[in-house]
C-alpha atoms as a PDB file:
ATOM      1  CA  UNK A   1     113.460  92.492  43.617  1.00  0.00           C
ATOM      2  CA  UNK A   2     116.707  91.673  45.322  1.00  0.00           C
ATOM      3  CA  UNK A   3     119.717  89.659  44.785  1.00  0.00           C
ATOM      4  CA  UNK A   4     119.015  86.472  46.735  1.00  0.00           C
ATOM      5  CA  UNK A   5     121.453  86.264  50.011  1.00  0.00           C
ATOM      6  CA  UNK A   6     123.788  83.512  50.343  1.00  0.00           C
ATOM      7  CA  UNK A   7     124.642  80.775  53.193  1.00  0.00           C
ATOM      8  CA  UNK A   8     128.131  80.182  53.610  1.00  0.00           C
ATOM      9  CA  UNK A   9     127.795  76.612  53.855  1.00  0.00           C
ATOM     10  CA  UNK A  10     131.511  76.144  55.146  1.00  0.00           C
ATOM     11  CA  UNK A  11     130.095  78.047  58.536  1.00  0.00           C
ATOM     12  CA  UNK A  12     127.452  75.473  58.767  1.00  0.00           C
ATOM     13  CA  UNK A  13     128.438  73.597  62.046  1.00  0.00           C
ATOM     14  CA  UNK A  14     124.952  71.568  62.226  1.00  0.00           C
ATOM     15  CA  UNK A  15     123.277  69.962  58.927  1.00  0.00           C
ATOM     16  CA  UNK A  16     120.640  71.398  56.704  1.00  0.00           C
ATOM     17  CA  UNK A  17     118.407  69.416  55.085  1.00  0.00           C
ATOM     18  CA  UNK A  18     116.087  71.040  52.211  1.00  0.00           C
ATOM     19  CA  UNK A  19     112.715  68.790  51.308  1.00  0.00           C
ATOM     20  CA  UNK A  20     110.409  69.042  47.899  1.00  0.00           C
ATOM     21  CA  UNK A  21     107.336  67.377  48.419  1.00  0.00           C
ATOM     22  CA  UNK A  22     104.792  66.918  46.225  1.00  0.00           C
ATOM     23  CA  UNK A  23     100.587  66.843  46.576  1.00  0.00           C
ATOM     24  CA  UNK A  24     100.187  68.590  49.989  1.00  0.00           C
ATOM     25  CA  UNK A  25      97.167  70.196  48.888  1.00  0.00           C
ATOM     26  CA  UNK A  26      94.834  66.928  49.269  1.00  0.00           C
ATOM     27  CA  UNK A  27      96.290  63.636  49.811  1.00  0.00           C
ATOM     28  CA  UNK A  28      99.841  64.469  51.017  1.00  0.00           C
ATOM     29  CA  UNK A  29     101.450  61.963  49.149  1.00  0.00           C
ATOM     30  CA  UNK A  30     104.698  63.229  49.319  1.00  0.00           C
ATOM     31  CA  UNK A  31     105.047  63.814  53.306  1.00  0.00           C
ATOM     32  CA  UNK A  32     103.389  60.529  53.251  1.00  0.00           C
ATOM     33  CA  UNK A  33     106.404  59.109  50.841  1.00  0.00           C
ATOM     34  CA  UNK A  34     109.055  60.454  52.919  1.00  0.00           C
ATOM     35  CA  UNK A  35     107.249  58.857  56.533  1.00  0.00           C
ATOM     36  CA  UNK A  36     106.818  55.423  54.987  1.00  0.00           C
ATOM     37  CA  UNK A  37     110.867  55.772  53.821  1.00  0.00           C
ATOM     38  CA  UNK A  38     111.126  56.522  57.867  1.00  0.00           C
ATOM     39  CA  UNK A  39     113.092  59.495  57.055  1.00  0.00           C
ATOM     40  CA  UNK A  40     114.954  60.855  59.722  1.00  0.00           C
ATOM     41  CA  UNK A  41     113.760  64.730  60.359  1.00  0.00           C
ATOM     42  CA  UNK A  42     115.807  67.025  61.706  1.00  0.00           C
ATOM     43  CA  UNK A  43     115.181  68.283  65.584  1.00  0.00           C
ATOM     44  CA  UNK A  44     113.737  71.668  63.781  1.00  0.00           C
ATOM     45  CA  UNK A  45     112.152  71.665  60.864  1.00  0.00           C
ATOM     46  CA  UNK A  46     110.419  74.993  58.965  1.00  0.00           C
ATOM     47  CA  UNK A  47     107.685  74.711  56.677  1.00  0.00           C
ATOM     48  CA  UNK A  48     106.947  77.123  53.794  1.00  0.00           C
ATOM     49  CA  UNK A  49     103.115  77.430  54.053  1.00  0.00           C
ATOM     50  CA  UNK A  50     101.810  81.006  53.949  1.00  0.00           C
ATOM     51  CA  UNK A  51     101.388  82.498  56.503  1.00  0.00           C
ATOM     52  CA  UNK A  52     101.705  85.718  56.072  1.00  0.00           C
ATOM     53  CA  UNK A  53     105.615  85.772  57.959  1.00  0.00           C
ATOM     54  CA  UNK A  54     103.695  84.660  61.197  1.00  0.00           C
ATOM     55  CA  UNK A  55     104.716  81.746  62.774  1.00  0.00           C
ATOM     56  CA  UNK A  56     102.584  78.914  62.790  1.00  0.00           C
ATOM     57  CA  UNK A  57     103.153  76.735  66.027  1.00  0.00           C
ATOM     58  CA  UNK A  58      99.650  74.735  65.799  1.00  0.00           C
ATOM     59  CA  UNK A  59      97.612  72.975  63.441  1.00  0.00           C
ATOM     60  CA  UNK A  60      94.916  70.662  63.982  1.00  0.00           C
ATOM     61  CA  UNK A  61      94.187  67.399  63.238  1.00  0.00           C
ATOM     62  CA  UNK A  62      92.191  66.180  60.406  1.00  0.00           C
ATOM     63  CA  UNK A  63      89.951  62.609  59.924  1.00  0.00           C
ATOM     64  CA  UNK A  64      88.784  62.019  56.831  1.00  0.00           C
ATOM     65  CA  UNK A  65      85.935  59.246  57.024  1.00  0.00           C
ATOM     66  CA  UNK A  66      83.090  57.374  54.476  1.00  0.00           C
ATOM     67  CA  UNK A  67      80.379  55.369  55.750  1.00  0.00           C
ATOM     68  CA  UNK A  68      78.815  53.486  52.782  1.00  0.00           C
ATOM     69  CA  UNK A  69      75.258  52.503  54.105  1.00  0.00           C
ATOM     70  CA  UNK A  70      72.969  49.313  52.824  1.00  0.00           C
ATOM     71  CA  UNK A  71      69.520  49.059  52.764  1.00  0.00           C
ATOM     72  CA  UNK A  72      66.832  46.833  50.432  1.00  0.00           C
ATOM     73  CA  UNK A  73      65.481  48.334  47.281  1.00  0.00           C
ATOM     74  CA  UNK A  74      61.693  48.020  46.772  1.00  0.00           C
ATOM     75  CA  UNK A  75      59.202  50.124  44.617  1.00  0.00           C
ATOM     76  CA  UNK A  76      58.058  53.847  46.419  1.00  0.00           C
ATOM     77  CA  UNK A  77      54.434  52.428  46.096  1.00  0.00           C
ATOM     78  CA  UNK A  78      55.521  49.984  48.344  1.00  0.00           C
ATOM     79  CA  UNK A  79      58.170  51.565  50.854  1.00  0.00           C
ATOM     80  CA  UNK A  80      56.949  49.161  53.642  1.00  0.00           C
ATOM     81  CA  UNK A  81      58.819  46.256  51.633  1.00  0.00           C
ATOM     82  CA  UNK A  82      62.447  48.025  51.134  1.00  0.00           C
ATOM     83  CA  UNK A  83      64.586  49.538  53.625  1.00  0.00           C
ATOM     84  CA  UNK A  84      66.152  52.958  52.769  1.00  0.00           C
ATOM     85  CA  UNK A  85      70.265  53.193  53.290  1.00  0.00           C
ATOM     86  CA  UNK A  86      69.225  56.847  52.390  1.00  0.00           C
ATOM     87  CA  UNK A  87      66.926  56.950  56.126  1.00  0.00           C
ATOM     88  CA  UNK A  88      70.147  55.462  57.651  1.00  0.00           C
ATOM     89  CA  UNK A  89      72.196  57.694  56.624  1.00  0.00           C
ATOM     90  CA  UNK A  90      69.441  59.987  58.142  1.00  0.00           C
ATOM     91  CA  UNK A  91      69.514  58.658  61.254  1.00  0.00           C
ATOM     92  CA  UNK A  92      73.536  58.526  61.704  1.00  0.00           C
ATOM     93  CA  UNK A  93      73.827  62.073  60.595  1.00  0.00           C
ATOM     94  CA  UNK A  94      71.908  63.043  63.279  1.00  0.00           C
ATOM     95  CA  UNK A  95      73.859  61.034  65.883  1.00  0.00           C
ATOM     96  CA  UNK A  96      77.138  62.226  64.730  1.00  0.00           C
ATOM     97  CA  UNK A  97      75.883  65.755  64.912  1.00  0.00           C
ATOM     98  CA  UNK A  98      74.802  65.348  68.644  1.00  0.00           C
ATOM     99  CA  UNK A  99      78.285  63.893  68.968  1.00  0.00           C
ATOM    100  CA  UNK A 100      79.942  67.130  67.407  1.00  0.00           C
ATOM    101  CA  UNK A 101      78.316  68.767  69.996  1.00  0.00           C
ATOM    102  CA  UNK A 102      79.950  66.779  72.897  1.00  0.00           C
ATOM    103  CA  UNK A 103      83.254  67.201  71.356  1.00  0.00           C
ATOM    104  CA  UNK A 104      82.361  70.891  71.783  1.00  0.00           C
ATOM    105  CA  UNK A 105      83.031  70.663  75.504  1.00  0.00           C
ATOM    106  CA  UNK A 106      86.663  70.319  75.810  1.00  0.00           C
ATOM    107  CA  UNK A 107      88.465  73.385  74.372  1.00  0.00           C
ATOM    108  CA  UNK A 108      92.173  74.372  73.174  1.00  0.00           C
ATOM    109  CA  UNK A 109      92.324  78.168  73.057  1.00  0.00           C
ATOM    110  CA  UNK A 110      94.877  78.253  71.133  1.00  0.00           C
ATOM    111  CA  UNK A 111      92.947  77.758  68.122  1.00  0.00           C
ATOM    112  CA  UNK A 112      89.897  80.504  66.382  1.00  0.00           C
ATOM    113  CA  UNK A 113      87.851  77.804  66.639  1.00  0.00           C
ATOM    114  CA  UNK A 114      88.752  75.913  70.059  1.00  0.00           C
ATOM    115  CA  UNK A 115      86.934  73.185  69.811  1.00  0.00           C
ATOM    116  CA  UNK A 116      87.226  69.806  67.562  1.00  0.00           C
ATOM    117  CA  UNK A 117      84.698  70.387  64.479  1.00  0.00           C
ATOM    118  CA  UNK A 118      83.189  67.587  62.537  1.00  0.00           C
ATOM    119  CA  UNK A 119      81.545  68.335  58.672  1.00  0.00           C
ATOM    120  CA  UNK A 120      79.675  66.206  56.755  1.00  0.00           C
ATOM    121  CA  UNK A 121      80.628  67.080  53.200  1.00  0.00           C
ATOM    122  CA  UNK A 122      78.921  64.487  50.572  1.00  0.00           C
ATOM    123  CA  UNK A 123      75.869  62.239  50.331  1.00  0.00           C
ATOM    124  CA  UNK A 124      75.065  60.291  47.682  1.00  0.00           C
ATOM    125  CA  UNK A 125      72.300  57.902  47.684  1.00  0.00           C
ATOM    126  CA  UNK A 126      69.725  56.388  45.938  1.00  0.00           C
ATOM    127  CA  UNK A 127      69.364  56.121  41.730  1.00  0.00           C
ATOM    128  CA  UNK A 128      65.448  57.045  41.008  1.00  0.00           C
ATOM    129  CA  UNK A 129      62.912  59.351  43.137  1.00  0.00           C
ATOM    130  CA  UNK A 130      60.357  56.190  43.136  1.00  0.00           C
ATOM    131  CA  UNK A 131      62.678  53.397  44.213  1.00  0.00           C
ATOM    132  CA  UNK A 132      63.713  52.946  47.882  1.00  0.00           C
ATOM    133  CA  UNK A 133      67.333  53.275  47.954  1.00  0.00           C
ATOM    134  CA  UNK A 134      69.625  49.984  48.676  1.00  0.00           C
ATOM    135  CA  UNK A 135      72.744  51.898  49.337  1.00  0.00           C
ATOM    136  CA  UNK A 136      73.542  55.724  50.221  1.00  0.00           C
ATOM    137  CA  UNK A 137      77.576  56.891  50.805  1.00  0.00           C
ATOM    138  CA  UNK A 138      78.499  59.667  53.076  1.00  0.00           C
ATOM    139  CA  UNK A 139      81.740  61.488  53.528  1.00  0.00           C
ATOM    140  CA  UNK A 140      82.506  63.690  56.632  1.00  0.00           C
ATOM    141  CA  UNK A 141      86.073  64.671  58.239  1.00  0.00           C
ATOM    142  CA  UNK A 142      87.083  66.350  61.492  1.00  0.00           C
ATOM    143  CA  UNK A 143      89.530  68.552  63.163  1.00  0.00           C
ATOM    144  CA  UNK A 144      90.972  67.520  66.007  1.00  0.00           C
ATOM    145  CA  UNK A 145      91.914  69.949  68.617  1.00  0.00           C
ATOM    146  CA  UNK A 146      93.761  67.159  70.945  1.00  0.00           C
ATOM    147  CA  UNK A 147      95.660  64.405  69.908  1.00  0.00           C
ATOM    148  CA  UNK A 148      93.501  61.881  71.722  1.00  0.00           C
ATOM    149  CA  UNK A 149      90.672  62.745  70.173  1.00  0.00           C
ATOM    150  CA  UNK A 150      91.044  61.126  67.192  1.00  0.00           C
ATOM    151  CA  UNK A 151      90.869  57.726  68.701  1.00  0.00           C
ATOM    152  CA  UNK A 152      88.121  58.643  71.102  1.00  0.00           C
ATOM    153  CA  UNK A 153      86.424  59.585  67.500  1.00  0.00           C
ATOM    154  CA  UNK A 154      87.230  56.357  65.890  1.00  0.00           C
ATOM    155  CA  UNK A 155      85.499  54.447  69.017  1.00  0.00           C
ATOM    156  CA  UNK A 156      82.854  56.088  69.308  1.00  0.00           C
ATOM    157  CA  UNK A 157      81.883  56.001  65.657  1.00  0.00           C
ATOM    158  CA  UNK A 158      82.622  52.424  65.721  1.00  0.00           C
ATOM    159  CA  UNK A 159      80.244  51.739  68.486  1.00  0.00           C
ATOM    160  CA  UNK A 160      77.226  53.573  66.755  1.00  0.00           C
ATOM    161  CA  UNK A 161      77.606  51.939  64.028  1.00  0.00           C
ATOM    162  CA  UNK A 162      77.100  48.335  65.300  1.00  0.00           C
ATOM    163  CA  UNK A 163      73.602  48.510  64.765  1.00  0.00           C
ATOM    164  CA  UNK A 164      73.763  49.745  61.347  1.00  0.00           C
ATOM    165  CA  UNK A 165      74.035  47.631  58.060  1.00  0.00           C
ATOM    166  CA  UNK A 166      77.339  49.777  56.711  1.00  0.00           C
ATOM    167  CA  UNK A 167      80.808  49.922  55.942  1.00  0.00           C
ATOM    168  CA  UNK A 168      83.247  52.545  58.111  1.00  0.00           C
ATOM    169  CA  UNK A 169      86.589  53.357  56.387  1.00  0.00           C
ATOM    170  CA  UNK A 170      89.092  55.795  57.715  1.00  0.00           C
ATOM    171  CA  UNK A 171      91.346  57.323  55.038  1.00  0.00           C
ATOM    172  CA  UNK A 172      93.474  60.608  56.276  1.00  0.00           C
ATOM    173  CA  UNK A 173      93.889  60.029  60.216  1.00  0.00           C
ATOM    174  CA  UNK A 174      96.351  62.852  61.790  1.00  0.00           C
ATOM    175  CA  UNK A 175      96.633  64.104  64.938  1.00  0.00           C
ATOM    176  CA  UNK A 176      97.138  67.710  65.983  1.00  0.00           C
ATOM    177  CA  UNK A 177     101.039  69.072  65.910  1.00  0.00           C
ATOM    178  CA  UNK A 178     101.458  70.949  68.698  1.00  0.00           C
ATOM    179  CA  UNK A 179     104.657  72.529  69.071  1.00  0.00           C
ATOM    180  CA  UNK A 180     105.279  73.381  72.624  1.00  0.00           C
ATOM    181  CA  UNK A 181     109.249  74.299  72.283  1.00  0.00           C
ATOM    182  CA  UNK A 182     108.857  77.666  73.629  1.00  0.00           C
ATOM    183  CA  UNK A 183     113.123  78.428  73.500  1.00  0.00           C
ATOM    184  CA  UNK A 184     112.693  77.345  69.326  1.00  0.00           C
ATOM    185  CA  UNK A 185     109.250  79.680  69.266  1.00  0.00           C
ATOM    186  CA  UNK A 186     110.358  82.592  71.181  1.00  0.00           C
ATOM    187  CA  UNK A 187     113.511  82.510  68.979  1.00  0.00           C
ATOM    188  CA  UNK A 188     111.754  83.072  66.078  1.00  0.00           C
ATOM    189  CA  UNK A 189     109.056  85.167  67.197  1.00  0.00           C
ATOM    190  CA  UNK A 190     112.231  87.760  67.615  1.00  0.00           C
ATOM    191  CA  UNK A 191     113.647  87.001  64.572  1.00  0.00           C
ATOM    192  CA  UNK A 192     110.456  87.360  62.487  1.00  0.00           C
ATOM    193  CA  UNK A 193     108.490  90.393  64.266  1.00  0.00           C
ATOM    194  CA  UNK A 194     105.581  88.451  64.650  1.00  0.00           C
ATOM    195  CA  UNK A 195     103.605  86.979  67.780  1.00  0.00           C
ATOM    196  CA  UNK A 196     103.068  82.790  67.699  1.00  0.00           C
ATOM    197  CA  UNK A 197      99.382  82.180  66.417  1.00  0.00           C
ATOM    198  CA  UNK A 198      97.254  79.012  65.973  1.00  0.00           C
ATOM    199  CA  UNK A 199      95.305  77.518  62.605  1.00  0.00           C
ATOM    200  CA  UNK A 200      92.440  75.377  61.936  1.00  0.00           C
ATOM    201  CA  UNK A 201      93.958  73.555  58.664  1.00  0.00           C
ATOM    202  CA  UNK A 202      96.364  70.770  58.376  1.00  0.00           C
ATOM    203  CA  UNK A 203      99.854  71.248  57.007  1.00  0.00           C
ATOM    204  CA  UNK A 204     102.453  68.613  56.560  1.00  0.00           C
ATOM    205  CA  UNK A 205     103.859  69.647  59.384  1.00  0.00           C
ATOM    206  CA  UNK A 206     100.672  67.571  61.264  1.00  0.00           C
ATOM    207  CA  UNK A 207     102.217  64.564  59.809  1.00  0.00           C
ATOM    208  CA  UNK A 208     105.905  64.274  61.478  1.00  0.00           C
ATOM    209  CA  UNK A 209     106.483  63.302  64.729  1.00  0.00           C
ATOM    210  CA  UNK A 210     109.696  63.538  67.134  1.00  0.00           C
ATOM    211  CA  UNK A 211     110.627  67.151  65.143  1.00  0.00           C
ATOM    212  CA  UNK A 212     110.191  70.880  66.741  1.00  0.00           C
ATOM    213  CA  UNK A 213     108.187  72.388  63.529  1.00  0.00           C
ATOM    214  CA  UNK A 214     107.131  76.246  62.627  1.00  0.00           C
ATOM    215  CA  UNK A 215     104.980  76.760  59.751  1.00  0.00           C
ATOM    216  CA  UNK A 216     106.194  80.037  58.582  1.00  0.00           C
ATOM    217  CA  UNK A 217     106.148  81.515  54.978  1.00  0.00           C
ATOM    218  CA  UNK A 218     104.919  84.284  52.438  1.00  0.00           C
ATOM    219  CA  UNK A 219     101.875  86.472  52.404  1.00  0.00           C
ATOM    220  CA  UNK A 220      99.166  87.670  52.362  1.00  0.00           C
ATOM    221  CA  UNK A 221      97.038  84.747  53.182  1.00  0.00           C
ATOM    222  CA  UNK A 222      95.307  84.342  50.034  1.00  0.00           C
ATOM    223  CA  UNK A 223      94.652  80.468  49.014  1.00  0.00           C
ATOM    224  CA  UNK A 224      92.037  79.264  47.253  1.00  0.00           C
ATOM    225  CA  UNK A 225      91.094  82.407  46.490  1.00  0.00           C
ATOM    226  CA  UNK A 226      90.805  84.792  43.169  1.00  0.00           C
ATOM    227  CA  UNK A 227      93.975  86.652  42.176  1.00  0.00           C
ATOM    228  CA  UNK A 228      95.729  84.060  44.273  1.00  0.00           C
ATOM    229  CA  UNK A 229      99.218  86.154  45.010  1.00  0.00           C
ATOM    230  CA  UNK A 230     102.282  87.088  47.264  1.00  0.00           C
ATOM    231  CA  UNK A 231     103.956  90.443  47.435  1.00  0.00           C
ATOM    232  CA  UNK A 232     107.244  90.990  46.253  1.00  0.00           C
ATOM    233  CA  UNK A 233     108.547  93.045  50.142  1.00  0.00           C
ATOM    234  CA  UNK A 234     106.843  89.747  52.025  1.00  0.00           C
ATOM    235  CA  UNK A 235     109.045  87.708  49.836  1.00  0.00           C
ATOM    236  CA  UNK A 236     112.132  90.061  50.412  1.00  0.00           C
ATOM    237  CA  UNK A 237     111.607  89.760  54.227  1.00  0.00           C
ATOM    238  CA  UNK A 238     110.913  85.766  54.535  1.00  0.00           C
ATOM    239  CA  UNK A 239     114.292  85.530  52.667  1.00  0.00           C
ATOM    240  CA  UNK A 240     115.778  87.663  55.718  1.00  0.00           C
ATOM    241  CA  UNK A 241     113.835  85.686  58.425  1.00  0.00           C
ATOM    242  CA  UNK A 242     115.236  82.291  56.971  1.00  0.00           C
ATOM    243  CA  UNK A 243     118.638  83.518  56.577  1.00  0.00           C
ATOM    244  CA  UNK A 244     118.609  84.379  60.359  1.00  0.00           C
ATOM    245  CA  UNK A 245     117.157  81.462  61.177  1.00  0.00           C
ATOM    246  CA  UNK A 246     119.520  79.546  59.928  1.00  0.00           C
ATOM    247  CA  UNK A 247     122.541  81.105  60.887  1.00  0.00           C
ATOM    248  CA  UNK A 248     121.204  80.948  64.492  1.00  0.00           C
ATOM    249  CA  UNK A 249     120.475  77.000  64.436  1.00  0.00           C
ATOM    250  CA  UNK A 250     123.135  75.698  62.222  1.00  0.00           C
ATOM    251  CA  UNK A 251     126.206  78.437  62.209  1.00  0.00           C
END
């Protein structure tokens, strides 16, 4: 491996600003920290994600949401004098799945999957197989492919659920980061080798607003999976791209 290269911070002629966050796997605490300081980003701002050195100039937007349905508990012998949250949560599913669908129709290409996505990820209802269930919790996020959607998401959800007995909570609620700089993306498309591209996760980088951000960093790709690793020459050559980078915006 070799020697790390130096900045010559006396040549500096515009600030640099380094930032260690912490917990940007799941809640993003840190980001979050740092925007509820009101920290004052700089006008371009990189972010070490991997990426396998190609430059990350989208990311879409992610809603995490809970709807906690209640129904009336009542022996199975008896089902006609209970009402089942778990049937709710039935019923719901199913509109929020035709929904998904509708959101299918408007498109952003720049994205694998250009459309806005919606999962239902956990259910949990009901505590014995002959009891009607009073109460059944379900957790579902999406990703946004337009900024507005999120709201038009939020209404919409809203609105269906008026005629449900429930409780709708919002936690994570960030738009898509666009970043449609093309003078700050072309640059380093040159300096790095590698052609702009698109992703379907969020990144911190979804989180700050008013800033020109890239998502560019090691490789390969390999999160969350076994043998999780970078290679030493990817390392060597995001040193070089940063250095450049750098020297180009601040020297």
């Amino acid at each position: 491996m070799k020697a790390i290269n130096c900045i010559d911070i006396g040549k500096l002629k515009r600030g640099l600003k380094l930032y260690f966050t912490f917990d940007e796997e799941i809640n993003f605490k840190g980001i979050d920290l740092l925007i509820r300081k009101k920290e004052k980003f700089p006008e371009y701002l990189i972010l070490s994600e991997p990426t396998d050195l190609k430059p990350i100039i989208a990311t879409k937007g992610c809603m995490e949401m809970k709807v906690t349905f209640f129904g009336k508990s009542a022996h199975s012998s008896t089902p006609n004098k209970g009402e089942s949250a778990i049937i709710k949560a039935y019923n719901f599913i199913s509109e929020l799945l035709d929904f998904a669908k509708e959101l299918e129709n408007d498109k952003n290409n720049l994205f694998s999957i250009p459309y806005t996505t919606i999962n239902v990820g956990k259910i949990n209802g009901g505590d014995a197989i002959n009891k009607v269930a009073d109460k059944c919790v379900i957790e579902f996020d999406a990703r946004t492919i337009l900024k507005e959607h999120n709201e038009i998401i939020k209404k919409r959800l809203e609105n269906i659920l008026k005629k449900y007995d429930c409780e709708f909570d919002i936690g994570i609620n960030i738009e898509a980061n666009i970043n449609e700089d093309n003078e700050m993306i072309n640059v380093i498309e040159e300096i790095s080798g590698n052609k702009r591209i698109a992703e379907n996760y969020v990144t911190e980088a979804s989180f700050i607003k008013g800033s020109n951000s890239v998502v560019l960093g090691l490789g390969p790709v390999t999160a969350h999976q076994c043998n999780e690793h970078i290679e030493i020459s990817k390392l060597n050559k995001l040193e070089e791209i940063y250095e450049k980078i750098i020297k180009y915006y601040c020297y």
